[in-house]
N, C-alpha and C. Protein backbone atom coordinates (compact mmCIF):
# COMPACT_ATOMS: atom_id res chain seq x y z
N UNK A 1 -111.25 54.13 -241.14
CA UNK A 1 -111.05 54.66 -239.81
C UNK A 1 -112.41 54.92 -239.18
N UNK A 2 -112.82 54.15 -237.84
CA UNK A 2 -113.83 54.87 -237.33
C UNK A 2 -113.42 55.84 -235.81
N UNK A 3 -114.11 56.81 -236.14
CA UNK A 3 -114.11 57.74 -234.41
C UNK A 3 -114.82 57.27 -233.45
N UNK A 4 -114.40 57.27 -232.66
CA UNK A 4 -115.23 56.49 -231.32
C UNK A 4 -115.89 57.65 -230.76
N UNK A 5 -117.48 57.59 -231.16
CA UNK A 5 -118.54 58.07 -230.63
C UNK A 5 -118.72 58.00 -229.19
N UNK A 6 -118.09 57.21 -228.42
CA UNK A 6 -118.43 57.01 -227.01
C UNK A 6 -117.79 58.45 -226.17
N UNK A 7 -116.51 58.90 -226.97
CA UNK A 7 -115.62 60.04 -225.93
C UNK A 7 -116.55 60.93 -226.36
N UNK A 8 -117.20 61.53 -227.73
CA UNK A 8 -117.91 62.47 -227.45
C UNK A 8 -119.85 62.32 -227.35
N UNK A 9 -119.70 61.57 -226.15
CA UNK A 9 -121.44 61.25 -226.55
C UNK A 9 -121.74 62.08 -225.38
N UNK A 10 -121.13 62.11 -224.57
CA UNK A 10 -121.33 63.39 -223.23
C UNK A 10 -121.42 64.55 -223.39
N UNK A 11 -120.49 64.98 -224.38
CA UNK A 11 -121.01 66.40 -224.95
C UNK A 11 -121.63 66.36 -226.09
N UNK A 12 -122.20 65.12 -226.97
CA UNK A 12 -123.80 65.67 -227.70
C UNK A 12 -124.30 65.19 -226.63
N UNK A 13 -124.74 64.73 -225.38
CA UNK A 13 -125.92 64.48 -224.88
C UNK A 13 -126.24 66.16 -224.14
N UNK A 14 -125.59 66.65 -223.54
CA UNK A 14 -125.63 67.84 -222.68
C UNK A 14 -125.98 68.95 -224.02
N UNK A 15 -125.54 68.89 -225.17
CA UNK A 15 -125.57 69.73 -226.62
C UNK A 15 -127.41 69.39 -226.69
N UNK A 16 -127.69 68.14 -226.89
CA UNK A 16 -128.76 67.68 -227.56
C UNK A 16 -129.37 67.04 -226.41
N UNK A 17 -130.39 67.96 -225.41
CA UNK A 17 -131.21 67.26 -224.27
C UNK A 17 -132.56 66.00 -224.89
N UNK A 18 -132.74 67.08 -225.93
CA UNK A 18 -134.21 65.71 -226.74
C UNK A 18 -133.72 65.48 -228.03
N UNK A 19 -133.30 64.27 -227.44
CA UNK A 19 -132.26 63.43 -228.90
C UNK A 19 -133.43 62.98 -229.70
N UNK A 20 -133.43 63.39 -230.77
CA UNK A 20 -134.51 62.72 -231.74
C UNK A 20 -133.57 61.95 -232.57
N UNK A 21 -132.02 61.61 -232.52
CA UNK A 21 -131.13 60.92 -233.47
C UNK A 21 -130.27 60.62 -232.49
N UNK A 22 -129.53 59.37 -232.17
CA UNK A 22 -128.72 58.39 -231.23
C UNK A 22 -128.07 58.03 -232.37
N UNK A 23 -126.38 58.91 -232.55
CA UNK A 23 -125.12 58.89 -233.23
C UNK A 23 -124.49 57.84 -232.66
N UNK A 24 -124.41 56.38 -233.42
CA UNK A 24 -124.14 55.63 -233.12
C UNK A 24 -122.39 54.99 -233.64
N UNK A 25 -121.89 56.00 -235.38
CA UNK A 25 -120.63 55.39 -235.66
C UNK A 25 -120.55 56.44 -236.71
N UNK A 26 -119.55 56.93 -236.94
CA UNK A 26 -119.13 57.39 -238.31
C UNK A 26 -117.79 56.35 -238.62
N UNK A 27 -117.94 55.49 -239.89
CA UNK A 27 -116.78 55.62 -240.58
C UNK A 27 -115.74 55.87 -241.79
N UNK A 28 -114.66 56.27 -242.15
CA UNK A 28 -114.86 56.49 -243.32
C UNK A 28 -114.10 55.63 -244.30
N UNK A 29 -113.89 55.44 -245.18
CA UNK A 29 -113.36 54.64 -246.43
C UNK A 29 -114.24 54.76 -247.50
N UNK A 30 -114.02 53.10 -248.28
CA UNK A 30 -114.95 53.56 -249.30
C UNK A 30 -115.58 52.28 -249.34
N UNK A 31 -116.96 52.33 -249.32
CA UNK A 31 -118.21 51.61 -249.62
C UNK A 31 -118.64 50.64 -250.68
N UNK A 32 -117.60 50.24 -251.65
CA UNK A 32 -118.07 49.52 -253.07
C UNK A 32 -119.70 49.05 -253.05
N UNK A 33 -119.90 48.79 -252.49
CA UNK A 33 -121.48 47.55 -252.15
C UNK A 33 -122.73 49.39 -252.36
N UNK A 34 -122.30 50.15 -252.09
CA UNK A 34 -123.42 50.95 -251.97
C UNK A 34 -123.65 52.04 -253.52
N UNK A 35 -122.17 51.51 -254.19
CA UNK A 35 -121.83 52.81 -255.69
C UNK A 35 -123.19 52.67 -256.50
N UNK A 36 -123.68 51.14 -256.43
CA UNK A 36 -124.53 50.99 -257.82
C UNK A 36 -125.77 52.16 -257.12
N UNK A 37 -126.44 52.66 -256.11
CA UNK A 37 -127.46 52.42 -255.36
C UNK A 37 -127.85 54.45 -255.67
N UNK A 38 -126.25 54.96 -256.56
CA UNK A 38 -126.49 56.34 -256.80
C UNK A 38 -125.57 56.53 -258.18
N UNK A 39 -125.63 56.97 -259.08
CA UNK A 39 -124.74 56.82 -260.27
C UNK A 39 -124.42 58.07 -260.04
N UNK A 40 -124.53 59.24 -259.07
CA UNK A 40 -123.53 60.05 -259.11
C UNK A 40 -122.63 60.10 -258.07
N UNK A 41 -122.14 58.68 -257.91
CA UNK A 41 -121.28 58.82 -256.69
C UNK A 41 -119.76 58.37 -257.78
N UNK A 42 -118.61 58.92 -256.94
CA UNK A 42 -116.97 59.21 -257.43
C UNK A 42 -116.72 57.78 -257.22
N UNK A 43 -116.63 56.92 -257.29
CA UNK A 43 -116.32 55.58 -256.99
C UNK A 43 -114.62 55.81 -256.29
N UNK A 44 -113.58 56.77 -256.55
CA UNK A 44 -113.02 56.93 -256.22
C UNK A 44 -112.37 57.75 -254.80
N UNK A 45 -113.44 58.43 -254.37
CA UNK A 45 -113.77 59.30 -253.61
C UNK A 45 -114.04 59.01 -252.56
N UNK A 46 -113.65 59.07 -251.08
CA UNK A 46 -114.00 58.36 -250.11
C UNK A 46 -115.11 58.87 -249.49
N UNK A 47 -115.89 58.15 -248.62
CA UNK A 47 -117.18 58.28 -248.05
C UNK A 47 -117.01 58.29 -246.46
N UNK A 48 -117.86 58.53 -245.93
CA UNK A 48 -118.45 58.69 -244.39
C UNK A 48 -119.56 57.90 -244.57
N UNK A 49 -119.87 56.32 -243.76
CA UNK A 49 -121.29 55.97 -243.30
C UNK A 49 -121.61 56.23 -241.78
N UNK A 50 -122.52 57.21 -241.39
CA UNK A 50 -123.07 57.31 -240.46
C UNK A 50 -124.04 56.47 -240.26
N UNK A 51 -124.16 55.75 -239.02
CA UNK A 51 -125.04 54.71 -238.92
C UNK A 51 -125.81 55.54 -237.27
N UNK A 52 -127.03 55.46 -237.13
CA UNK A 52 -128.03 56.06 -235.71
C UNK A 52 -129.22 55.63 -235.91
N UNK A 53 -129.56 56.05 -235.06
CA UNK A 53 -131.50 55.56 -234.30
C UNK A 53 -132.02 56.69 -234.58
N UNK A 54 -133.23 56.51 -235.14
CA UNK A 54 -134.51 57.48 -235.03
C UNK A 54 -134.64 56.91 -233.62
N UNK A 55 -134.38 58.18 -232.65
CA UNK A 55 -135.14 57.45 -231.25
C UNK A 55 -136.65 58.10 -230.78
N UNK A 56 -137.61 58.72 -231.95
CA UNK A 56 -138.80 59.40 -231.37
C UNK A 56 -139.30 58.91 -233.19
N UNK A 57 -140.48 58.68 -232.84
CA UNK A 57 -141.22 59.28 -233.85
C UNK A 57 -141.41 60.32 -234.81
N UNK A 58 -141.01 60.13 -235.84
CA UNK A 58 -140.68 62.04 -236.40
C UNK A 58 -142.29 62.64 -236.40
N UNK A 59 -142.42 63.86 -236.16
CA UNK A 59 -143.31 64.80 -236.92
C UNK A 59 -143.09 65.11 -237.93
N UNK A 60 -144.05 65.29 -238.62
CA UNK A 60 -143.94 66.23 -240.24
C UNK A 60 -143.67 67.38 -240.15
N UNK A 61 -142.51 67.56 -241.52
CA UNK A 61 -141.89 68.62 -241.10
C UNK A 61 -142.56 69.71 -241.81
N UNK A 62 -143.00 70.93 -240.82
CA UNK A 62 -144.05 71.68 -241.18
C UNK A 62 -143.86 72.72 -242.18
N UNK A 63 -143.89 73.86 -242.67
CA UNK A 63 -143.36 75.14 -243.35
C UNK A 63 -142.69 75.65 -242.73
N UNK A 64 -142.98 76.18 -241.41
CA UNK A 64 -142.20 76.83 -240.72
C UNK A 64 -141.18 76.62 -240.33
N UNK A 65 -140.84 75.33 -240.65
CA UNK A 65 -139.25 74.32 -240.49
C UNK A 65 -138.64 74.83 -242.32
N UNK A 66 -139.19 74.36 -242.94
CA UNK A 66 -138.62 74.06 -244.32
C UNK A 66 -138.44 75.63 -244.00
N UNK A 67 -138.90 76.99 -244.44
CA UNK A 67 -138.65 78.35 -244.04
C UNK A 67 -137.38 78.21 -243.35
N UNK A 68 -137.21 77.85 -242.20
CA UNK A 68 -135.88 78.06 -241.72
C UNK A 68 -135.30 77.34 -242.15
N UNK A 69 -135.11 76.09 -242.84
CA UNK A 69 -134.02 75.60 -243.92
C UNK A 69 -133.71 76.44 -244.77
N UNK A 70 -134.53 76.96 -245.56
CA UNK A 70 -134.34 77.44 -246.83
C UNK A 70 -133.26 79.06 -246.06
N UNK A 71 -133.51 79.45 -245.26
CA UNK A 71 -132.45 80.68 -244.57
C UNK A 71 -131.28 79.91 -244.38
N UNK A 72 -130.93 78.99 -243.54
CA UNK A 72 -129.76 78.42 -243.06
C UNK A 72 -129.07 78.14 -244.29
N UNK A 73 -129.57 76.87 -245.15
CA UNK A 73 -129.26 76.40 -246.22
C UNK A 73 -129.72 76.69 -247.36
N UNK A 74 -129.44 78.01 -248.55
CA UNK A 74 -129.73 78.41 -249.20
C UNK A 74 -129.53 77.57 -250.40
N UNK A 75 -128.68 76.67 -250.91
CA UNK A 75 -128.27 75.96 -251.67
C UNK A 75 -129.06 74.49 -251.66
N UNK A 76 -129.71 73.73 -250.39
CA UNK A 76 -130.91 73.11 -250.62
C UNK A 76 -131.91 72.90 -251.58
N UNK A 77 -132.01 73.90 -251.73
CA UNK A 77 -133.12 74.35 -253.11
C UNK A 77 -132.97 73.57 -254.36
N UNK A 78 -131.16 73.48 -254.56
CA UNK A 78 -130.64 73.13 -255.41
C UNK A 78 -130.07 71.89 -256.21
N UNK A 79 -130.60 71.33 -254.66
CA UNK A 79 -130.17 69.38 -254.81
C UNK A 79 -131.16 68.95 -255.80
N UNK A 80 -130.59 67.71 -256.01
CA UNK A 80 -130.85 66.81 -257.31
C UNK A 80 -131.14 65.42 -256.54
N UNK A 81 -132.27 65.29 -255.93
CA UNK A 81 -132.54 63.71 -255.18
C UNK A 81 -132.40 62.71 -256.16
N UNK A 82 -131.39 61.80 -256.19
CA UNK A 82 -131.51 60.64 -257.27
C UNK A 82 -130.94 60.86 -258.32
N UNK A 83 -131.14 62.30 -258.78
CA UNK A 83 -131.39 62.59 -260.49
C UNK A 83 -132.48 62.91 -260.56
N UNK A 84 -132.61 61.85 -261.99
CA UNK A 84 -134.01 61.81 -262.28
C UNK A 84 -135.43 60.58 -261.83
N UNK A 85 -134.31 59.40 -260.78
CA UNK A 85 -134.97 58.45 -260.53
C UNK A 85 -135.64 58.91 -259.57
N UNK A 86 -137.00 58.39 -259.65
CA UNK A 86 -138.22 58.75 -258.66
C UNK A 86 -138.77 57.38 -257.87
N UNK A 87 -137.92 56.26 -257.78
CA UNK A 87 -138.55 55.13 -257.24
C UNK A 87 -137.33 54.44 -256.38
N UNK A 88 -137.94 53.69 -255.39
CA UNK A 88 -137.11 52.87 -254.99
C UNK A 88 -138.06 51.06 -255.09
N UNK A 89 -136.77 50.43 -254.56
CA UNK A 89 -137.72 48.54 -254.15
C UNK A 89 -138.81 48.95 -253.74
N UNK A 90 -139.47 50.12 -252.59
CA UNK A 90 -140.65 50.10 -252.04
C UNK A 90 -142.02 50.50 -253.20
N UNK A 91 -141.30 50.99 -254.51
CA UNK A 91 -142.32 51.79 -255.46
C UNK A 91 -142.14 53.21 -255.42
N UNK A 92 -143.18 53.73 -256.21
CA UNK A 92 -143.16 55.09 -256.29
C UNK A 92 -142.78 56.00 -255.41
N UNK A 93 -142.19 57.52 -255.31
CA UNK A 93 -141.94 57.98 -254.57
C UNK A 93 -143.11 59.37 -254.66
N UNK A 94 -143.80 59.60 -253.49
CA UNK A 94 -144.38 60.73 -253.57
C UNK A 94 -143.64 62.09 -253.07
N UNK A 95 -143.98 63.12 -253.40
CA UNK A 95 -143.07 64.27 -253.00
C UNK A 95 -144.34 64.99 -252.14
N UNK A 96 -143.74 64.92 -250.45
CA UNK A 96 -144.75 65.40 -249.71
C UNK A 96 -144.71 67.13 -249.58
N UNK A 97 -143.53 67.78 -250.04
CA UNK A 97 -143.38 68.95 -249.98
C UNK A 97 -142.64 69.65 -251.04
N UNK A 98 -144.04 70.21 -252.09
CA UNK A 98 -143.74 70.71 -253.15
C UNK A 98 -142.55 71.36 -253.23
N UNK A 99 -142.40 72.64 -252.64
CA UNK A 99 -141.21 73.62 -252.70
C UNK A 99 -140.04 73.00 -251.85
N UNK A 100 -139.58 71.78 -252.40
CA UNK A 100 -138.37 71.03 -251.99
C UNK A 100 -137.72 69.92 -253.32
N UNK A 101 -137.22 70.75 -253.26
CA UNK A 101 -136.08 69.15 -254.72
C UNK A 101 -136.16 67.71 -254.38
N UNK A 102 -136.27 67.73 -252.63
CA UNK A 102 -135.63 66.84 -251.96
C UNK A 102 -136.79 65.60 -251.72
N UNK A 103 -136.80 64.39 -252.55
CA UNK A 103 -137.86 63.56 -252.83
C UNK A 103 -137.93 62.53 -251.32
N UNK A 104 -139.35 63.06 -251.07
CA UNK A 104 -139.84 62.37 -249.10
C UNK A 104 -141.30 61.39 -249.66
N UNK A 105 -141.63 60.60 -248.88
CA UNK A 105 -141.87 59.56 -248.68
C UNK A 105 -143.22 59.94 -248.31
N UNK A 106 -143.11 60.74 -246.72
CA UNK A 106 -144.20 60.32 -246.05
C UNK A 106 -144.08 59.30 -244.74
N UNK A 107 -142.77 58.93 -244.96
CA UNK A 107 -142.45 58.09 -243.57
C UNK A 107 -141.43 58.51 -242.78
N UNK A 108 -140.86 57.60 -242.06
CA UNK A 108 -140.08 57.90 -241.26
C UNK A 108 -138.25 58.27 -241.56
N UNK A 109 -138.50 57.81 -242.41
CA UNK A 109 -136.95 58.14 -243.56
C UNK A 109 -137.04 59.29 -243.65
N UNK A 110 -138.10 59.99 -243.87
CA UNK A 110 -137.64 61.44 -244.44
C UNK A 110 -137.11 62.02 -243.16
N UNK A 111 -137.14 62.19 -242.13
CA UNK A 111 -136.14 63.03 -241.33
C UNK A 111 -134.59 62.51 -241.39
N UNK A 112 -134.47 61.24 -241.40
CA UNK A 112 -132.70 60.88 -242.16
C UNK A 112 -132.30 61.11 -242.96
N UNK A 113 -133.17 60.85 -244.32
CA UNK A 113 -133.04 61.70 -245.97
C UNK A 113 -132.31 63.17 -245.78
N UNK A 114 -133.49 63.74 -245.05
CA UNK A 114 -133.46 65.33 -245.26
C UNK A 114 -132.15 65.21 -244.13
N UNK A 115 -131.36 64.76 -243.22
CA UNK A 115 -129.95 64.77 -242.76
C UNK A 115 -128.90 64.72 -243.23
N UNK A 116 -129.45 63.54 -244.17
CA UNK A 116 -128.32 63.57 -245.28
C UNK A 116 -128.05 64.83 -246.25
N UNK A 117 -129.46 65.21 -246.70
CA UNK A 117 -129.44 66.02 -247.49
C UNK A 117 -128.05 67.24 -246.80
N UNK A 118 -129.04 67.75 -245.69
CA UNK A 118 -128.41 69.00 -245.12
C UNK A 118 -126.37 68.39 -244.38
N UNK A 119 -126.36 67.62 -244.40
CA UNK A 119 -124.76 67.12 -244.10
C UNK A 119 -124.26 67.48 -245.73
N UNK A 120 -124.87 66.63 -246.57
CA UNK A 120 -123.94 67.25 -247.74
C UNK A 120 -124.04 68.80 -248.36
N UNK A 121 -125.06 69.34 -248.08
CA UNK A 121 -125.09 70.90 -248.33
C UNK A 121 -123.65 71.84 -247.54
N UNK A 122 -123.52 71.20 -245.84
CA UNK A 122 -122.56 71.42 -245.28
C UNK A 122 -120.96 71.11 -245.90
N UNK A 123 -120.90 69.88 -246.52
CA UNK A 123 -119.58 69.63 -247.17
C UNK A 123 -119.86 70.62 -248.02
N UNK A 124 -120.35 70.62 -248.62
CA UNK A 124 -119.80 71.63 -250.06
C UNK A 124 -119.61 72.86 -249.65
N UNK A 125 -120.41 73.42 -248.47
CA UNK A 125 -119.91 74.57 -248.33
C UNK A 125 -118.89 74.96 -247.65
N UNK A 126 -118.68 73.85 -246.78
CA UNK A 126 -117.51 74.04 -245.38
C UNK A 126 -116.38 73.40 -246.09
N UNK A 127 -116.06 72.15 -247.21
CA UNK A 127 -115.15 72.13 -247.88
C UNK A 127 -114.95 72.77 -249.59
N UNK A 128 -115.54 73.58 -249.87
CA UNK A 128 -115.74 74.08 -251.67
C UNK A 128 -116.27 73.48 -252.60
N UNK A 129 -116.91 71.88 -251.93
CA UNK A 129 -117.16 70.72 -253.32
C UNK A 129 -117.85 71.41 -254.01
N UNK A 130 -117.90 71.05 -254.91
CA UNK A 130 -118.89 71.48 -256.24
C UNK A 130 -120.05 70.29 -256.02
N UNK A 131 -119.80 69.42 -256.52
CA UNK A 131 -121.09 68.18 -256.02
C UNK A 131 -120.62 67.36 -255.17
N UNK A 132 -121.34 66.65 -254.23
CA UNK A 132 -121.29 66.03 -253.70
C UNK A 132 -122.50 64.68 -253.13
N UNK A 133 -122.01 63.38 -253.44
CA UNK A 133 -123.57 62.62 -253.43
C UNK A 133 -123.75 61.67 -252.13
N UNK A 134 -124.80 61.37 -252.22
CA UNK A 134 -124.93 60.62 -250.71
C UNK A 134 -126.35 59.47 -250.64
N UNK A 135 -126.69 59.10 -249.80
CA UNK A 135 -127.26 57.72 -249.90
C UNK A 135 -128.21 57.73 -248.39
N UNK A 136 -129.51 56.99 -247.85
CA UNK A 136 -129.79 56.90 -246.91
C UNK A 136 -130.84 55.71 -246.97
N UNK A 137 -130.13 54.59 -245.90
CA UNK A 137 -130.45 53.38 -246.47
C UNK A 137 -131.33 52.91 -245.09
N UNK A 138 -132.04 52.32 -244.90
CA UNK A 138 -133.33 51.76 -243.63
C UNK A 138 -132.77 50.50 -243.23
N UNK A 139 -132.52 50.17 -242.36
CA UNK A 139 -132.69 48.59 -241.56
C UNK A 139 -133.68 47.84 -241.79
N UNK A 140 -134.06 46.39 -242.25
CA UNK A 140 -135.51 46.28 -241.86
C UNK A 140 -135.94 45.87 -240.23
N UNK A 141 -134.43 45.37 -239.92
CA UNK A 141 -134.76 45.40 -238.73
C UNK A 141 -133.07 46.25 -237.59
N UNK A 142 -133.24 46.31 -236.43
CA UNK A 142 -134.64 46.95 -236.37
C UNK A 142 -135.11 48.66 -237.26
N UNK A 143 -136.48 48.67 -237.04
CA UNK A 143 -136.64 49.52 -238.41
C UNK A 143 -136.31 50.83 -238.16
N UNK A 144 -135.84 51.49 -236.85
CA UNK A 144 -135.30 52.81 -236.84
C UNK A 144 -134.14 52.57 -236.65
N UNK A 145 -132.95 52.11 -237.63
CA UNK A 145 -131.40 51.82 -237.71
C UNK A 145 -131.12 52.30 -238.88
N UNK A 146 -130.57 53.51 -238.81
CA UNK A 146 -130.16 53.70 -240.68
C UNK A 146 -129.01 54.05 -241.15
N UNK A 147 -128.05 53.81 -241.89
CA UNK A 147 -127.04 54.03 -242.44
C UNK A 147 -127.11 55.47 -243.57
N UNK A 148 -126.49 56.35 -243.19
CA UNK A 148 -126.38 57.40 -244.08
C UNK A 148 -124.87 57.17 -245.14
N UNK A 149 -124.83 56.97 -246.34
CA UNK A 149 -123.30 57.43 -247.01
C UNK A 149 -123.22 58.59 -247.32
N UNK A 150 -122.02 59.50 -247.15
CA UNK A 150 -122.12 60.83 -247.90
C UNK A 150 -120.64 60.64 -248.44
N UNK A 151 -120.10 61.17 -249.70
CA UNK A 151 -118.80 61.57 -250.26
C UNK A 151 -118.47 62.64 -249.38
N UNK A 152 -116.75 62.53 -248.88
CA UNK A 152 -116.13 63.17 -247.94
C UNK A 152 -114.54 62.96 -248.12
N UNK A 153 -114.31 64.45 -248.43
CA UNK A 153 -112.66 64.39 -248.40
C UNK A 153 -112.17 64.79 -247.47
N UNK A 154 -112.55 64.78 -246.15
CA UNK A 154 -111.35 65.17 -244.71
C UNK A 154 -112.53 65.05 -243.86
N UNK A 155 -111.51 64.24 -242.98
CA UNK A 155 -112.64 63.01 -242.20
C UNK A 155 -113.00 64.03 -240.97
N UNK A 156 -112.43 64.90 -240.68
CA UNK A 156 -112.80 66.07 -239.74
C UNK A 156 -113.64 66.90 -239.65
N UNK A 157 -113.68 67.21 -241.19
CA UNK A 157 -114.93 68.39 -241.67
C UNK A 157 -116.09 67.43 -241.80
N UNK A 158 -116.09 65.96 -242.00
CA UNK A 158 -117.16 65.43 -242.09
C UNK A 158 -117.68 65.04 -241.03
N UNK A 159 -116.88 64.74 -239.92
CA UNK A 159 -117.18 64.34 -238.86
C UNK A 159 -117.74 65.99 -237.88
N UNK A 160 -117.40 67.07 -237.85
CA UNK A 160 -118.19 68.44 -238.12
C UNK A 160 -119.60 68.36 -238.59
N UNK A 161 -119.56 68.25 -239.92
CA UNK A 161 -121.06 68.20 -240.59
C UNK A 161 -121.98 67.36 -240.08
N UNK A 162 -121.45 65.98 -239.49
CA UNK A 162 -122.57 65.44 -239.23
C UNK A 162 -123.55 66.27 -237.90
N UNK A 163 -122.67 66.67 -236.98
CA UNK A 163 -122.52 67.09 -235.74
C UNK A 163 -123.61 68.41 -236.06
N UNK A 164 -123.03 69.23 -236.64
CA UNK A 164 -123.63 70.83 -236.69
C UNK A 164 -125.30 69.95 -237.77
N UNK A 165 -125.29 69.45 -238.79
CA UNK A 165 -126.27 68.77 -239.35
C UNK A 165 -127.49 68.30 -238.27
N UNK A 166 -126.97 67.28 -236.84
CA UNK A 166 -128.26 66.54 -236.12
C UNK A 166 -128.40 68.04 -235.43
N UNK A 167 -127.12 68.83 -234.89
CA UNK A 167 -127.61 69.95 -234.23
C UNK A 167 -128.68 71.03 -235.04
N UNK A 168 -128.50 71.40 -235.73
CA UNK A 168 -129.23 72.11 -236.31
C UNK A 168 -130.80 71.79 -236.99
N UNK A 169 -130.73 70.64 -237.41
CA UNK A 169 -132.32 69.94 -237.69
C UNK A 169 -133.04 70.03 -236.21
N UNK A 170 -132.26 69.43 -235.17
CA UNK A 170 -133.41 69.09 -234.23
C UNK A 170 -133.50 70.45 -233.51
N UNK A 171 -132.91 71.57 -233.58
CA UNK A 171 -133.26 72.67 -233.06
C UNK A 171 -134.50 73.07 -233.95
N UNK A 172 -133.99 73.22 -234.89
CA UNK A 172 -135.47 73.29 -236.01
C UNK A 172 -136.81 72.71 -235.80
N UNK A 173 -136.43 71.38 -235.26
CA UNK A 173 -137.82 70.70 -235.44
C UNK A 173 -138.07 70.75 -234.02
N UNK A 174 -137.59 71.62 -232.76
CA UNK A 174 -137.62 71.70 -231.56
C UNK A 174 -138.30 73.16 -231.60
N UNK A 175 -137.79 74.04 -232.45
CA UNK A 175 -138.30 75.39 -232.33
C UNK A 175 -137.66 76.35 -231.42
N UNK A 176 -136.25 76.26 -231.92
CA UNK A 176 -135.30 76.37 -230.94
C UNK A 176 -134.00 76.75 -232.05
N UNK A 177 -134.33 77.05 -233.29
CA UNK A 177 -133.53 77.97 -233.52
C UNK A 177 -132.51 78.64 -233.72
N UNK A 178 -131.29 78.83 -233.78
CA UNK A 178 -129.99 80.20 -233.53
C UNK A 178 -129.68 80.24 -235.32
N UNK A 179 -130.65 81.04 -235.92
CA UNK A 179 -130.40 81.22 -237.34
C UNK A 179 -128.75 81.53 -237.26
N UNK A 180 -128.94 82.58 -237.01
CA UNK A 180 -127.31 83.43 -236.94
C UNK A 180 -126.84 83.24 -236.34
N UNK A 181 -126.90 81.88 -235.40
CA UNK A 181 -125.79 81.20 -234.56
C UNK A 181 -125.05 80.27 -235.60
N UNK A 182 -126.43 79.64 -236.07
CA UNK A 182 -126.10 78.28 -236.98
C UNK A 182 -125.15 79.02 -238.59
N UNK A 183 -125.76 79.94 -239.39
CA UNK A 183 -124.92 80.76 -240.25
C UNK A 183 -123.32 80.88 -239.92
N UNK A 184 -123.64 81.66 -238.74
CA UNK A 184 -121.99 82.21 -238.50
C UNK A 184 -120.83 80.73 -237.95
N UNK A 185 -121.58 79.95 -237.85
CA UNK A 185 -121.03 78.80 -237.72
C UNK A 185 -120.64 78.02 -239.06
N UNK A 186 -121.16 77.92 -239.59
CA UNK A 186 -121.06 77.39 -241.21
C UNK A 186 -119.91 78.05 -241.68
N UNK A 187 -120.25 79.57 -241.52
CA UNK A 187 -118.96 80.42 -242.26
C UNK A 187 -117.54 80.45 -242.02
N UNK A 188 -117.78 80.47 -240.15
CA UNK A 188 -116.46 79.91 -239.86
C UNK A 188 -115.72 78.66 -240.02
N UNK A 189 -116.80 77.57 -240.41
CA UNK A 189 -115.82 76.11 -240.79
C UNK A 189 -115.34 77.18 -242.03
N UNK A 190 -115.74 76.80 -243.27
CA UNK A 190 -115.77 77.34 -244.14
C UNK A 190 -114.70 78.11 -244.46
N UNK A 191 -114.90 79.23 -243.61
CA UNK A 191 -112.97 80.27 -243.58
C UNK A 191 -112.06 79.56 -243.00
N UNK A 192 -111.99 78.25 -241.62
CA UNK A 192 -111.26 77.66 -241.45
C UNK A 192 -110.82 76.41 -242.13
N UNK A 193 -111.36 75.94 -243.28
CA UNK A 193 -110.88 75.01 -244.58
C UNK A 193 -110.42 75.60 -245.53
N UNK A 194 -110.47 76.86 -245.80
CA UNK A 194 -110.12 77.71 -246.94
C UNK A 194 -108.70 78.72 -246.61
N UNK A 195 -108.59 78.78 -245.52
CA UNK A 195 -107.51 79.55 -244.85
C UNK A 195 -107.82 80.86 -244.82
């Protein structure tokens, strides 16, 4: 099933004035072609691929960003990038920011990585998962086109996460903020999946 991004692109555009991410498709099913690419993915388990544009150049994401991750998303801390694999086809992976699990590059991926990351921090908390794995794959062409997979059991709450996920990074990396907007938002998916 895909949602047609076009009915709500009027209200992320008015939501999100400096789009640093152009939400181009969520759909969900299941992915066979992408299982080998994470060995902790459910093969059984259906997925969400979000596919968008880096439409700016990222900045590096500074302390004072990761700081307000680590408040919003307390469970971050806790991800497992890969496992234990530290490489991709491109080679080695360097880790540009020690006090992060979350294995970055140095390029332009890492602001999609770290989306993914924080979308699946959101499932688990807004639906109860215990784990949940995910994937973030580059175009070579053109080269800001990227496909995110994340494991997703209710295509609503995922289609949520992605949403509160671009909202909340680019307020971050805007400097712009609503800790306890963004919290009390989380909590309420959260009580509203749980009853």
């Amino acid at each position: 099933m895909t949602i047609n991004i076009c009915k709500h692109a009027k209200l992320l555009r008015t939501k999100l004035l400096n789009l640093m991410f152009r939400l181009v498709d969520i759909t969900f099913g299941h992915f066979p072609e992408v299982l080998h690419h994470n060995h902790r993915f459910i093969p059984e388990r259906g997925m969400m691929k979000i596919t968008l544009f880096l439409e700016k150049e990222p900045q590096r994401i500074e302390s004072e960003a990761w700081e307000k991750l680590w408040q919003i998303f307390p469970h971050l801390r806790d991800h497992q990038c890969r496992g234990n694999l530290c490489t991709t086809q491109f080679g080695q992976l360097n880790q540009v920011n020690s006090s992060s699990p979350i294995i970055l590059t140095g390029d332009s991926i890492d602001l999609v990585h770290l989306l993914e990351h924080l979308i699946i921090d959101l499932q688990c908390t807004i639906q109860g998962m215990n784990v949940c794995s995910g994937i973030t794959c580059n175009y070579k062409q053109p080269p800001n086109k990227y496909d995110i997979f994340v494991e997703c059991l209710d295509r609503r709450v995922g289609f949520l996460t992605v949403i509160l996920a671009i909202d909340i990074l680019q307020s971050i990396l805007h400097c712009t903020p609503r800790l306890s907007q963004c919290a009390l938002l989380i909590q309420r998916a959260a009580d509203f999946c749980h009853g």
